[in-house]
C-alpha atoms as a PDB file:
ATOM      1  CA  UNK A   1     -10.934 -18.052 -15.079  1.00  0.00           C
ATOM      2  CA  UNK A   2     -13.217 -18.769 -11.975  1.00  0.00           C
ATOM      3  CA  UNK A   3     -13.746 -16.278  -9.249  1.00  0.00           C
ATOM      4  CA  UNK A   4     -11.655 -18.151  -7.318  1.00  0.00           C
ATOM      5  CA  UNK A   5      -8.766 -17.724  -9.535  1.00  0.00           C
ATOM      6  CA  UNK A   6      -9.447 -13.984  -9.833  1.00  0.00           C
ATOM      7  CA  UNK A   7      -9.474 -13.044  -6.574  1.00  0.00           C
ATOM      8  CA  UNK A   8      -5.965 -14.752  -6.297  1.00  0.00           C
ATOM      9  CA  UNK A   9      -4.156 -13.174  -9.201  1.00  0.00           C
ATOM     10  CA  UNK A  10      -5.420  -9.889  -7.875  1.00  0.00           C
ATOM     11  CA  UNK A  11      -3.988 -10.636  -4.255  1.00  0.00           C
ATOM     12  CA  UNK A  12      -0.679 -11.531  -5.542  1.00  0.00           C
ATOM     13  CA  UNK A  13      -1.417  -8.500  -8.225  1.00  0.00           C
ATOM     14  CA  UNK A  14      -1.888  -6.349  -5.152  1.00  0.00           C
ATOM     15  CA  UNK A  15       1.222  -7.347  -3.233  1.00  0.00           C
ATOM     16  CA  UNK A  16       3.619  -7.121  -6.367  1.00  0.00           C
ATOM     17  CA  UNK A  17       2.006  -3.886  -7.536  1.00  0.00           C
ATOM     18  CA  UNK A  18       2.393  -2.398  -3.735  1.00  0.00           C
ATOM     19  CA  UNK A  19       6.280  -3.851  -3.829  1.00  0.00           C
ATOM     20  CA  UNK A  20       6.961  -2.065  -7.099  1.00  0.00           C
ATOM     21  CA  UNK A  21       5.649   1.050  -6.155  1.00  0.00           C
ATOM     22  CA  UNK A  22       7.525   1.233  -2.891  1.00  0.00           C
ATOM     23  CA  UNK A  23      10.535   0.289  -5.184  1.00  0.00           C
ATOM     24  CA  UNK A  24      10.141   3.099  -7.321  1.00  0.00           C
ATOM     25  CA  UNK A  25      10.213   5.395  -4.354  1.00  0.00           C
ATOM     26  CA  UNK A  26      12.868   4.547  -2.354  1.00  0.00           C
ATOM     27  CA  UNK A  27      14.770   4.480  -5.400  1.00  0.00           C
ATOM     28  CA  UNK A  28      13.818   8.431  -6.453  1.00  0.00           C
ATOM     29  CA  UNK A  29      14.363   9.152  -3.050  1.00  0.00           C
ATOM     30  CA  UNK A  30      17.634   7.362  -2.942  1.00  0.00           C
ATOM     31  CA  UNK A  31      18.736   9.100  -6.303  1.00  0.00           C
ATOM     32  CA  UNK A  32      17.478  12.679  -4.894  1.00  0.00           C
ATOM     33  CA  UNK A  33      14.747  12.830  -7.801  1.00  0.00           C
ATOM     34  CA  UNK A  34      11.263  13.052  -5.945  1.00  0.00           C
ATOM     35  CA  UNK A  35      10.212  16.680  -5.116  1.00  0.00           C
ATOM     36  CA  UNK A  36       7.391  15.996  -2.212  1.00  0.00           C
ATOM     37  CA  UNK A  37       4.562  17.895  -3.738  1.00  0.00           C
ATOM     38  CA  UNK A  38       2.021  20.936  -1.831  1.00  0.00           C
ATOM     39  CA  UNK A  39       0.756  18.732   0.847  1.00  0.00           C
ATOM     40  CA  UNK A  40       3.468  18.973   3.288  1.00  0.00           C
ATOM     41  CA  UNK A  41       1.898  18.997   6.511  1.00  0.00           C
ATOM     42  CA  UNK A  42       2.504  21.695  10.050  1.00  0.00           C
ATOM     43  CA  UNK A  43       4.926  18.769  11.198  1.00  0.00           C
ATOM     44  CA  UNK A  44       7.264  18.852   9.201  1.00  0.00           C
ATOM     45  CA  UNK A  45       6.772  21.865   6.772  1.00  0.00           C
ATOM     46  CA  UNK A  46      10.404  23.509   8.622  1.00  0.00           C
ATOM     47  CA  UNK A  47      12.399  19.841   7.369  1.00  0.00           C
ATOM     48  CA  UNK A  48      14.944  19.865   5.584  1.00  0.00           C
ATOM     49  CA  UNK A  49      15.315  18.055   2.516  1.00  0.00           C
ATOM     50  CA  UNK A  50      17.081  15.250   3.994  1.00  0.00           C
ATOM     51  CA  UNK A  51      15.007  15.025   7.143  1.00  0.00           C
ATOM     52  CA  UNK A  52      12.407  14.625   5.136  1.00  0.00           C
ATOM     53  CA  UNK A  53      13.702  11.876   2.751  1.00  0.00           C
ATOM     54  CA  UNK A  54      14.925  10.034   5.481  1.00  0.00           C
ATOM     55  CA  UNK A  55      11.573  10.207   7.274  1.00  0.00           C
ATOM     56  CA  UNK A  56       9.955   9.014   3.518  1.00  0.00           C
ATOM     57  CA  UNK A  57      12.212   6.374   3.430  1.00  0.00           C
ATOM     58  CA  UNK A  58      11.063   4.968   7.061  1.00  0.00           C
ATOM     59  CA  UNK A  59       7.513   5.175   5.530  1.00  0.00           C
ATOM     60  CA  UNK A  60       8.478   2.992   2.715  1.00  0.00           C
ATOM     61  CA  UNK A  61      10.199   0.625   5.012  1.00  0.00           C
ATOM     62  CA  UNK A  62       7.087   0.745   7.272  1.00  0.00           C
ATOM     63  CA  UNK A  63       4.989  -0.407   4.017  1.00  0.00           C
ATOM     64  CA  UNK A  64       7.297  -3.103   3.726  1.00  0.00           C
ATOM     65  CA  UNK A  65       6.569  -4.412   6.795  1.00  0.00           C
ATOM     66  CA  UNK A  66       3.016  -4.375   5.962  1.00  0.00           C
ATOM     67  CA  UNK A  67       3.527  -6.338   2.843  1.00  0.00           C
ATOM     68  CA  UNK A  68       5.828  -8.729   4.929  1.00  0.00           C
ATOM     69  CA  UNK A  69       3.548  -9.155   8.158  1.00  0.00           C
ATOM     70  CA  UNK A  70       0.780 -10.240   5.087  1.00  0.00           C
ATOM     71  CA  UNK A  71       2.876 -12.567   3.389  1.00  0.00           C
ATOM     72  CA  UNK A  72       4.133 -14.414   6.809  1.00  0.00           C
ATOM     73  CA  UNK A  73       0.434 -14.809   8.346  1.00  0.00           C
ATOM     74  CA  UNK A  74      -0.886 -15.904   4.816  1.00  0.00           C
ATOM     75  CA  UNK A  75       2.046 -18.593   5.030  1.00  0.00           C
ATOM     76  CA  UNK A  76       1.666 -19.783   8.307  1.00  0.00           C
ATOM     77  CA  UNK A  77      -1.387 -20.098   8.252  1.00  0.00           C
ATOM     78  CA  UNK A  78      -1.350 -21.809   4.522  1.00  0.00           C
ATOM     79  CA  UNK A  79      -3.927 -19.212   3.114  1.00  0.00           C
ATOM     80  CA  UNK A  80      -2.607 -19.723  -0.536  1.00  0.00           C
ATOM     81  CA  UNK A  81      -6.469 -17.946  -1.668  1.00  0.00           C
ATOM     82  CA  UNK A  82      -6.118 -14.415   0.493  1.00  0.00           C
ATOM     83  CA  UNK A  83     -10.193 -13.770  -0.887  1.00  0.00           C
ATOM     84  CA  UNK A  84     -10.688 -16.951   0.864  1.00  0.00           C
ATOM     85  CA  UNK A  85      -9.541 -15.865   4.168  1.00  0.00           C
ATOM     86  CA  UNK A  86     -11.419 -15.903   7.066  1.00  0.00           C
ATOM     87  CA  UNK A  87     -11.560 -14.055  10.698  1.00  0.00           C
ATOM     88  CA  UNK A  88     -11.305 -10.513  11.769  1.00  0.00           C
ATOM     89  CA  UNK A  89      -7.441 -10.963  11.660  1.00  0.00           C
ATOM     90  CA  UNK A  90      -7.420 -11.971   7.772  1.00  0.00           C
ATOM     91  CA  UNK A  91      -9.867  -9.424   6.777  1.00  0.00           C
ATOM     92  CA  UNK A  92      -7.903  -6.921   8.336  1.00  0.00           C
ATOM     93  CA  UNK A  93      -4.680  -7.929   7.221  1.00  0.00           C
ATOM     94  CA  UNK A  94      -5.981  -7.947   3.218  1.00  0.00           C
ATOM     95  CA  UNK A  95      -7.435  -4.418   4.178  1.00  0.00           C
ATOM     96  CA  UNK A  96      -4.469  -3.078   5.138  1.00  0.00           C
ATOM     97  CA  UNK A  97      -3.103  -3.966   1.348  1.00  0.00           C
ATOM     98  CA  UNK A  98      -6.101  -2.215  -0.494  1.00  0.00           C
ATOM     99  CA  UNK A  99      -5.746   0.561   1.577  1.00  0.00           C
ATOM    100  CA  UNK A 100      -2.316   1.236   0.618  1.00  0.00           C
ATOM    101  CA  UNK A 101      -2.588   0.545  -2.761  1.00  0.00           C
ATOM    102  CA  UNK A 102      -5.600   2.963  -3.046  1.00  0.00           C
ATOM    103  CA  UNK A 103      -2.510   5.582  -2.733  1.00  0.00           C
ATOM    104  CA  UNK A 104      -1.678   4.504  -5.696  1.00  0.00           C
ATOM    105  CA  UNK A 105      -5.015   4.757  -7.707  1.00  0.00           C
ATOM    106  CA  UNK A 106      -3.782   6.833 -10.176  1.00  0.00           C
ATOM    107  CA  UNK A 107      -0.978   4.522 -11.457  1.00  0.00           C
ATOM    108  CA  UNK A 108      -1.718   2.714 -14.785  1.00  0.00           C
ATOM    109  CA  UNK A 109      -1.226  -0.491 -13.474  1.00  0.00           C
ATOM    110  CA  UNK A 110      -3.534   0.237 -10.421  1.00  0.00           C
ATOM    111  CA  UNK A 111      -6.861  -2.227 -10.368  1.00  0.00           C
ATOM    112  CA  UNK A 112      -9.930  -0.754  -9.697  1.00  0.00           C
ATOM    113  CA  UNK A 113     -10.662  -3.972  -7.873  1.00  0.00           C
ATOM    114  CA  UNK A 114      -8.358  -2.933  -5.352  1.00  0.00           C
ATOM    115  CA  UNK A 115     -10.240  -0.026  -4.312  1.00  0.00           C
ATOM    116  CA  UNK A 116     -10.053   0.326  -0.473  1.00  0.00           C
ATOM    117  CA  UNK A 117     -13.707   0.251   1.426  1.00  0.00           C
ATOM    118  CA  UNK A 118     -13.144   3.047   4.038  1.00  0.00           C
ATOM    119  CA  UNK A 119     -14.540   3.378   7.017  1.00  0.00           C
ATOM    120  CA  UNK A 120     -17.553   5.630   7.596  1.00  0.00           C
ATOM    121  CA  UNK A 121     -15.567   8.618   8.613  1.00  0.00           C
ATOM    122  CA  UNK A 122     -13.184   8.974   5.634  1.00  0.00           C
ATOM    123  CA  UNK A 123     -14.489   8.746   2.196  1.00  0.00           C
ATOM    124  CA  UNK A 124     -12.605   9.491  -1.175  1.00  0.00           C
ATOM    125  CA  UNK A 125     -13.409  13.024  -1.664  1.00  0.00           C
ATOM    126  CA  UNK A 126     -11.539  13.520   2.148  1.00  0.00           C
ATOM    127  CA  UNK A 127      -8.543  12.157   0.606  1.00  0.00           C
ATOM    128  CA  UNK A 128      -5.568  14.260  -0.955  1.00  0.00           C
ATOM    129  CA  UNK A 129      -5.724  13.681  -4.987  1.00  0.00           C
END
């Protein structure tokens, strides 16, 4: 396969692995299975269960968004080769999908191809493991 072909199959790797991921949590949420874990933050570390599903839930739904704002703009603007992408806009956009997958690093289907470049400020060891 040429590079060319890579980078695509990971783009549309990234995008299906990001939509199955959100899947998986909306549905434990849904089913009342996922426990949020130690990192509950001073905003919300009064919430109640359910407040704090429901607020989980908008961040999945925010995600989706994401993922759909991607798809649209790489459609409209017939970018069928996201590595091929050019402009601030693009870049940004295809950022925006390794950056949420990186959430995700630990997940045997994650790519480490799809590891996020931060910016200068935040670096992996700031991040929550």
């Amino acid at each position: 396969m040429n590079r060319t072909a890579d980078v695509m199959m990971v783009a549309m790797d990234i995008v299906e692995f990001l939509e199955a991921r959100i899947a998986e949590q909306e549905s434990a949420l849904q089913e009342g299975s996922f426990r949020p874990g130690g990192s509950v933050g001073p905003e919300n570390e009064n919430m109640d269960q359910s407040s704090l599903r429901a607020l989980m839930l908008e961040e999945c739904a925010r995600k989706r968004a994401i993922i759909d704002s991607w798809k649209e703009a790489a459609d409209a603007e017939g970018i069928s080769d996201p590595g091929e992408a050019e402009g601030t806009v693009a870049v940004a956009r295809r950022a925006m999908l390794t950056i949420l997958a990186g959430s995700h690093r630990d997940h045997p289907d994650y790519n480490a191809g799809w590891s996020p470049e931060l910016p200068g400020d935040v670096s992996d060891e700031s991040l929550p493991q």
